[in-house]
Protein backbone atom coordinates (compact mmCIF):
# COMPACT_ATOMS: atom_id res chain seq x y z
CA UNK A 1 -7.79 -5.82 -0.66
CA UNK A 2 -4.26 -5.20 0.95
CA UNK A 3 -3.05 -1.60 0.30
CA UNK A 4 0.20 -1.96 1.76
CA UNK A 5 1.33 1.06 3.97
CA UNK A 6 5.08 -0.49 3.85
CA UNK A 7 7.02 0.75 0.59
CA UNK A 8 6.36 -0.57 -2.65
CA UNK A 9 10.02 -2.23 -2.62
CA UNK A 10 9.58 -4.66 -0.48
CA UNK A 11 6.97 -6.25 -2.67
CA UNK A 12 7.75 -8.92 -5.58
CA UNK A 13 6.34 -8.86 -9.00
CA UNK A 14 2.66 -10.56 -7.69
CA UNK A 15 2.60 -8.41 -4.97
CA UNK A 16 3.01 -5.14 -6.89
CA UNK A 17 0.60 -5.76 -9.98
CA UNK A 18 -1.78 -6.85 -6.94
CA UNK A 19 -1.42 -3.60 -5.27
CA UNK A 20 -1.38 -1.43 -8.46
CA UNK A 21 -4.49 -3.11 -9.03
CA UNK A 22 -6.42 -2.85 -6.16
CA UNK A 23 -5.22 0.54 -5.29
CA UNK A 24 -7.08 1.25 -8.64
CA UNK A 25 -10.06 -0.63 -7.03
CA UNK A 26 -9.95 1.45 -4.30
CA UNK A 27 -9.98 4.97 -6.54
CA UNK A 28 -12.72 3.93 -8.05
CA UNK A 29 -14.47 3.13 -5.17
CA UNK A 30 -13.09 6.69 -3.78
CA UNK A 31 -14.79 7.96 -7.13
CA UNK A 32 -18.31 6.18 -6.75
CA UNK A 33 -17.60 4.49 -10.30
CA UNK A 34 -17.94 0.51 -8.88
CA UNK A 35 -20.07 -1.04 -6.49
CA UNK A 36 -18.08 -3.27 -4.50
CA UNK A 37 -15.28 -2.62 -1.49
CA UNK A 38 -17.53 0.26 -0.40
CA UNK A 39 -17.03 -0.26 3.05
CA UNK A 40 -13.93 -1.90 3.11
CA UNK A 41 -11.76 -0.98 5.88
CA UNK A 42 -8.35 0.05 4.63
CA UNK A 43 -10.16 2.54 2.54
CA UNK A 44 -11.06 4.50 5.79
CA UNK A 45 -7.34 5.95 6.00
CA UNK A 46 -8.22 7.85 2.63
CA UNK A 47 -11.80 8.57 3.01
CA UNK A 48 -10.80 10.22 6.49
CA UNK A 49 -8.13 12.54 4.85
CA UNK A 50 -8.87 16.14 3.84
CA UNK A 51 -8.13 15.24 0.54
CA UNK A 52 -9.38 11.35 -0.20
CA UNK A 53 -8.92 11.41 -4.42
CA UNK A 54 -5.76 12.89 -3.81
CA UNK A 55 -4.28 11.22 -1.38
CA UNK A 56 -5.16 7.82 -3.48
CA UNK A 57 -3.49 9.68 -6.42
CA UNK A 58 -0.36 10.20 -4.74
CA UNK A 59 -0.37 6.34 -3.28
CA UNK A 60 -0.58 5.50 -6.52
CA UNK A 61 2.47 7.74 -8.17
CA UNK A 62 4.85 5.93 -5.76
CA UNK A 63 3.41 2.88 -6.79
CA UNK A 64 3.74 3.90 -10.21
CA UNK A 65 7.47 5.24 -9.99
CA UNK A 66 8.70 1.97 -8.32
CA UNK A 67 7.38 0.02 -11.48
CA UNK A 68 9.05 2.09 -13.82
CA UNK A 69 12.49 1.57 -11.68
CA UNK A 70 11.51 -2.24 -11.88
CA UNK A 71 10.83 -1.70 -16.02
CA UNK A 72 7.17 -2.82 -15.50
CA UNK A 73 4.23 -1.12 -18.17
CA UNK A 74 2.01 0.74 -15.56
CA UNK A 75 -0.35 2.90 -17.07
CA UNK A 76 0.67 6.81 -16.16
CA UNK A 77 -2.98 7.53 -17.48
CA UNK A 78 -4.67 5.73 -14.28
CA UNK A 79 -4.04 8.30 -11.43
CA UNK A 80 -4.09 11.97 -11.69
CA UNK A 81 -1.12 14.29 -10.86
CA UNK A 82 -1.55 15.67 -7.49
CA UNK A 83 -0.11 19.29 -6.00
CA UNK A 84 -1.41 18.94 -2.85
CA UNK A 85 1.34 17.51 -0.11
CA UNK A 86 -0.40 15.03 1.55
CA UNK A 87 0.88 12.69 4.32
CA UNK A 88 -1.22 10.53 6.29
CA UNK A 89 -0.20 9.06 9.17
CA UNK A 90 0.18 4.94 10.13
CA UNK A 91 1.45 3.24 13.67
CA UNK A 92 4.71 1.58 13.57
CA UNK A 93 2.20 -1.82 15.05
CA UNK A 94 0.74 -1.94 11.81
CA UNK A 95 3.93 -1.33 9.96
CA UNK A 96 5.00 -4.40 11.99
CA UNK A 97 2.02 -6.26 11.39
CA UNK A 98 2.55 -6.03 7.33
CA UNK A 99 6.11 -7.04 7.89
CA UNK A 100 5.55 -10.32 9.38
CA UNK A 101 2.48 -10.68 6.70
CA UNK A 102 4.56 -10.36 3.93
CA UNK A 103 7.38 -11.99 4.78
CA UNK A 104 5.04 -14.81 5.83
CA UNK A 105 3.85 -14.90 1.93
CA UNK A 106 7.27 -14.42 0.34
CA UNK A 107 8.27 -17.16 2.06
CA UNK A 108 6.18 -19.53 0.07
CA UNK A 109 5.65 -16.94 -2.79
CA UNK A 110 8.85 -16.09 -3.67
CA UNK A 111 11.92 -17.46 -1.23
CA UNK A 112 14.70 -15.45 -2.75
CA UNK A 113 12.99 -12.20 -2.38
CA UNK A 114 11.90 -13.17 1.50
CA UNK A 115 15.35 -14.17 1.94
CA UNK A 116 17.11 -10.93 0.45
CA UNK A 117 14.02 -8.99 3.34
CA UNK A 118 14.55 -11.40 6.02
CA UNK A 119 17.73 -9.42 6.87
CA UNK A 120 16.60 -5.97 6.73
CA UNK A 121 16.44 -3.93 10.47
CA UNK A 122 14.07 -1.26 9.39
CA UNK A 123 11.45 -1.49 7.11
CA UNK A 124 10.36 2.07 5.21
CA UNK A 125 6.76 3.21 4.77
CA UNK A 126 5.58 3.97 1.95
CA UNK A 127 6.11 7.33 1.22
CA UNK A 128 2.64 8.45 1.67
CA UNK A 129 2.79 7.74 5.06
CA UNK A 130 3.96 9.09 7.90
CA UNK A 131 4.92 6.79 11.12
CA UNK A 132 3.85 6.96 14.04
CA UNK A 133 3.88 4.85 17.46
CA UNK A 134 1.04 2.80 18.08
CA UNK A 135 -0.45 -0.50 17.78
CA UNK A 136 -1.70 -2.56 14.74
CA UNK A 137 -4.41 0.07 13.27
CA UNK A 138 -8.40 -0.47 13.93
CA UNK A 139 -9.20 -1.04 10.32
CA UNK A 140 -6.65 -4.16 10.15
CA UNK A 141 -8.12 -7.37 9.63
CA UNK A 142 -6.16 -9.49 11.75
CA UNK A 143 -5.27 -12.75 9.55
CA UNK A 144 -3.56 -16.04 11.31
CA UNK A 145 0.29 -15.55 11.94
């Protein structure tokens, strides 16, 4: 499960149906309504907010909202409208951790969109998020660079 904290438009087309659909994993999970992923460790960031359900929701809307700029068929009906202003916070390591981990995978994936990011100085969070300094987070699994 990779729930990216860098924006959702950095991602190609496999990367964002993967994250639209395991950010849905990971509501459910959020909701008791599967089994699996339970304990998985990029779920702690939501389960630790005030709000966990919400928080998810909003992930998702940003998600969702990129698609629709991209013309892809998300279903609206997955995630809830949220009120609540949410932001959680994520270290600038493990913003710089997910850049080198996804440029390492559009670089085999999908070479023209690695070579249109290989350029790019700064690289937004997603909006959820709110950066701050600090080193790759505790709940990253660490995979061969």
């Amino acid at each position: 499960m990779r729930i990216w904290s860098l924006h959702p438009k950095y991602l190609d087309a496999k990367g964002m149906v993967a994250l639209w659909r395991e950010t849905l994993l990971a509501k459910n999970v959020l909701q008791n309504k599967t089994k699996g992923y339970k304990h998985h460790p990029q779920l702690n960031r939501f389960k630790e907010s005030k709000y966990p359900l919400a928080a998810i929701n909003l992930y998702l809307s940003f998600v969702y909202k990129e698609a629709v700029e991209r013309g892809y068929n998300f279903d609206k009906k997955k995630f809830s409208k949220s009120s609540k202003r949410i932001k959680l916070q994520v270290t600038s390591g493990q913003i710089d951790y997910e850049v080198k981990h996804l440029l390492k995978k559009l670089k085999i994936r999908d070479p023209k969109k690695f070579k249109e990011l290989k350029s790019v100085k700064v690289f937004e969070s997603h909006p959820l998020f709110k950066v701050i300094h600090g080193e790759i987070e505790i709940w990253e699994i660490i995979a061969n660079q």
